[in-house]
Protein backbone atom coordinates (compact mmCIF):
# COMPACT_ATOMS: atom_id res chain seq x y z
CA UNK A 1 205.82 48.33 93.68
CA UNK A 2 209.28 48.58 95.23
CA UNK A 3 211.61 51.14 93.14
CA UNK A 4 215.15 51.95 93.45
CA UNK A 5 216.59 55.17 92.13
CA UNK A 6 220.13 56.38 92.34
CA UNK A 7 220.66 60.02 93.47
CA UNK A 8 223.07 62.28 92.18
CA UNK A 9 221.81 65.88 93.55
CA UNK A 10 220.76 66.89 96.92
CA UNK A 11 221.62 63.82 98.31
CA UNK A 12 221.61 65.83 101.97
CA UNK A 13 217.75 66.00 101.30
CA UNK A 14 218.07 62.39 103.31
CA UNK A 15 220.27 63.50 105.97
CA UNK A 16 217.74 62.10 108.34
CA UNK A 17 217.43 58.86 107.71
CA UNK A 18 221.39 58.31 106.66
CA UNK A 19 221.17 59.17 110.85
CA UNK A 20 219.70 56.54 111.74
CA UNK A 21 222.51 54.40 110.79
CA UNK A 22 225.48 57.19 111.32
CA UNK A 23 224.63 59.49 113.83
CA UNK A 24 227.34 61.78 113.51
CA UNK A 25 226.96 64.41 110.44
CA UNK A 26 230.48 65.17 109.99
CA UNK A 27 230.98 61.40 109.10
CA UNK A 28 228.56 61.24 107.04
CA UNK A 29 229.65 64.05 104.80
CA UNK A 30 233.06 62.00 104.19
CA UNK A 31 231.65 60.01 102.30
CA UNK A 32 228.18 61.36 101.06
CA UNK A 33 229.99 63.62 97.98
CA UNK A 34 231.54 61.21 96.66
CA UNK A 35 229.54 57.89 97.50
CA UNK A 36 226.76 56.90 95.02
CA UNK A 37 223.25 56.95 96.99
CA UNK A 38 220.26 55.12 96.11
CA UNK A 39 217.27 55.22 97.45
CA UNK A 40 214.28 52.66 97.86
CA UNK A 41 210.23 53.58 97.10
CA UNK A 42 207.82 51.63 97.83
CA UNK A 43 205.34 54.11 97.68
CA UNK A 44 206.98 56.54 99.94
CA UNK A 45 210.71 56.46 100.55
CA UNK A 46 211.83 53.45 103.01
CA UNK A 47 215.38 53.29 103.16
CA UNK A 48 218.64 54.68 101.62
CA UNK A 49 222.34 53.40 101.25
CA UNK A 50 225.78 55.50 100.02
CA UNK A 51 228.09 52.80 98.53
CA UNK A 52 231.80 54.73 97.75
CA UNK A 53 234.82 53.35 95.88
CA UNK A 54 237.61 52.02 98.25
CA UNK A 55 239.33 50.53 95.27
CA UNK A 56 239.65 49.36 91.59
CA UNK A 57 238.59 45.95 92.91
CA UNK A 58 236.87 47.09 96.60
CA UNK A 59 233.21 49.46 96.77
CA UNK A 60 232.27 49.91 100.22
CA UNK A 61 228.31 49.74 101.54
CA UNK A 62 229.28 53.42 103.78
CA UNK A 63 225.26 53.47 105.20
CA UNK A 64 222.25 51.10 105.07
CA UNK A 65 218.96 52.73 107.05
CA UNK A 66 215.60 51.91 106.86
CA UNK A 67 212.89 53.96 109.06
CA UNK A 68 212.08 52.15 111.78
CA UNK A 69 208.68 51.59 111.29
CA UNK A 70 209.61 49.76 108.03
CA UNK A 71 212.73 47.44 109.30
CA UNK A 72 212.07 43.72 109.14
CA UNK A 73 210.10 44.14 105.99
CA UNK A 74 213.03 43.15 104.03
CA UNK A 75 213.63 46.86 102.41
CA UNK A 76 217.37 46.40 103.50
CA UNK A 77 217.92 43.24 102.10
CA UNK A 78 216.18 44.25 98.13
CA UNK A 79 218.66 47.38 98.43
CA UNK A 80 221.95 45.52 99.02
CA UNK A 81 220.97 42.53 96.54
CA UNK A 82 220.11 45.33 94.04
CA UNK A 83 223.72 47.41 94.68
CA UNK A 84 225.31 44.25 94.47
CA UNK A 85 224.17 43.57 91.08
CA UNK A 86 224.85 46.95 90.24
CA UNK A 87 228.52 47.31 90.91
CA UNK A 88 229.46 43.18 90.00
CA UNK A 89 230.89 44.62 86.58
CA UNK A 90 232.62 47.19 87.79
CA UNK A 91 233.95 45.52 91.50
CA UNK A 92 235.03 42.03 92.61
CA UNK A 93 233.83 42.52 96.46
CA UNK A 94 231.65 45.01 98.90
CA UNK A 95 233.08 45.57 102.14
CA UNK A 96 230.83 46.82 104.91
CA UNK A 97 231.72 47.66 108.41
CA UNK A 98 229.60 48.19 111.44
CA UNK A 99 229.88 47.81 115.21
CA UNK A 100 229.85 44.28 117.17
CA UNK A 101 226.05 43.69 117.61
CA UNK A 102 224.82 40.46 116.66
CA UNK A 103 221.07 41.46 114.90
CA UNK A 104 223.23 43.45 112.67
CA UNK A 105 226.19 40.97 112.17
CA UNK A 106 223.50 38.62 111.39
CA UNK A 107 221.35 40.73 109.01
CA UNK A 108 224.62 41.21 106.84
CA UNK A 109 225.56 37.30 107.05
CA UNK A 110 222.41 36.40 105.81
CA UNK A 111 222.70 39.07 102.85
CA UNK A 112 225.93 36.91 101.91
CA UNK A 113 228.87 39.11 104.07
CA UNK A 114 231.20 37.17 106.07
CA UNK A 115 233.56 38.82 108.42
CA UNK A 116 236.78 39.56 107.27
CA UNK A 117 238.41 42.44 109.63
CA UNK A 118 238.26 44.46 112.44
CA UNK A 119 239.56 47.87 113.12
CA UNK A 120 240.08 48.06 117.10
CA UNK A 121 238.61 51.41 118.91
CA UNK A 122 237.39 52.76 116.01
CA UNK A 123 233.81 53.84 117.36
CA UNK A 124 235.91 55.22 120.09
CA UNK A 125 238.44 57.35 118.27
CA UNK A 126 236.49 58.93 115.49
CA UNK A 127 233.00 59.80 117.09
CA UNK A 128 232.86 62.49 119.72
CA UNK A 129 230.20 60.89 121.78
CA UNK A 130 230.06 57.47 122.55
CA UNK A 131 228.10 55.35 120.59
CA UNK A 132 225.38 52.58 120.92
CA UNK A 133 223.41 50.46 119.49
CA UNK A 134 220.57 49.64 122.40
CA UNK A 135 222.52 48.53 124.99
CA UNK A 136 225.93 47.77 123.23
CA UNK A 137 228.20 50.19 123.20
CA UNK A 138 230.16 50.40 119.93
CA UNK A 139 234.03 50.13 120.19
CA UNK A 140 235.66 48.16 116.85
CA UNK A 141 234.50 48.33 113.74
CA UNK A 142 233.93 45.13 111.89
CA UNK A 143 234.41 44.61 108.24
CA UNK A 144 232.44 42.34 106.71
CA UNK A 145 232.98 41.12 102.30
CA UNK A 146 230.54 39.73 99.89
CA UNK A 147 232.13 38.79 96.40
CA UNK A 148 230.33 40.21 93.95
C-alpha cells in the first residue's frame, strides 16, 4: 500500500536520497528549509520530493529521487500526480527544471510538463564540479510547467 506523508522535521534524515537527484549538499540546503518534503512508503521509503514556493501563482518541484533499485516502478510518477493535487488550490502551475537528458525530459513530459525555459550554463556556474547524468554532461537548466 503506497503512502505519502509530508515532512516537516528532520527533513535532512533523507539527505541521501535527495543526492541522488542533487548531488551537491549546499544546494540542496537552499531550498530544503523552506521547501515542503514528502515522502513516498510503500512499505519502506522509495522516493522523496521538496516542492518550494517561487510565487503566489508558481511552486517549484526543487528534487524528485527514487532509489535506484525502485525507478521505473512508477514511484515518481504517484508522487508528482499526488503534489500536484496537493498544491492546485493554492498554485496555478509547477515549474521543474533539470538538465538536457532526454529519459528525464521525457519522464516529466509524460507526467504532463512541457518545456517552457532554459537558463544557459547554469549546471556550470553554480556546481563546483561538473555534473552528469551518465554520459551527458549537464550545462543549462531546463524549465519545464504543468498547470495545475
Amino acid at each position: 500500500m503506497v503512502r505519502i506523508e509530508k515532512v516537516s522535521e528532520n527533513k535532512k534524515q533523507f539527505l541521501d536520497l535527495l543526492l541522488l537527484a542533487d548531488e551537491q549538499e549546499n544546494m540542496i540546503d537552499k531550498y530544503l528549509t523552506e521547501g515542503d518534503l514528502f515522502t513516498l512508503y510503500d512499505d519502506d521509503l522509495k522516493s522523496v520530493c521538496v516542492v518550494a514556493k517561487v510565487n503566489n501563482d508558481t511552486c517549484e518541484l526543487k528534487n524528485i529521487a527514487t532509489y535506484e533499485k525502485y525507478q521505473g516502478k512508477g514511484y515518481g510518477r504517484t508522487l508528482i500526480n499526488c503534489i500536484s493535487e496537493f498544491y492546485k488550490n493554492d498554485y496555478k502551475s509547477m515549474l521543474v527544471g533539470t538538465g538536457e537528458t532526454p529519459a528525464i525530459l521525457s519522464f516529466y513530459e509524460h507526467c504532463g510538463f512541457e518545456q517552457s525555459y532554459r537558463v544557459k550554463n547554469f549546471f556550470t556556474d553554480n556546481y563546483d564540479h561538473p555534473m552528469f547524468d551518465g554520459e551527458i554532461q549537464l550545462v543549462d537548466m531546463i524549465y519545464l510547467k504543468k498547470n495545475l
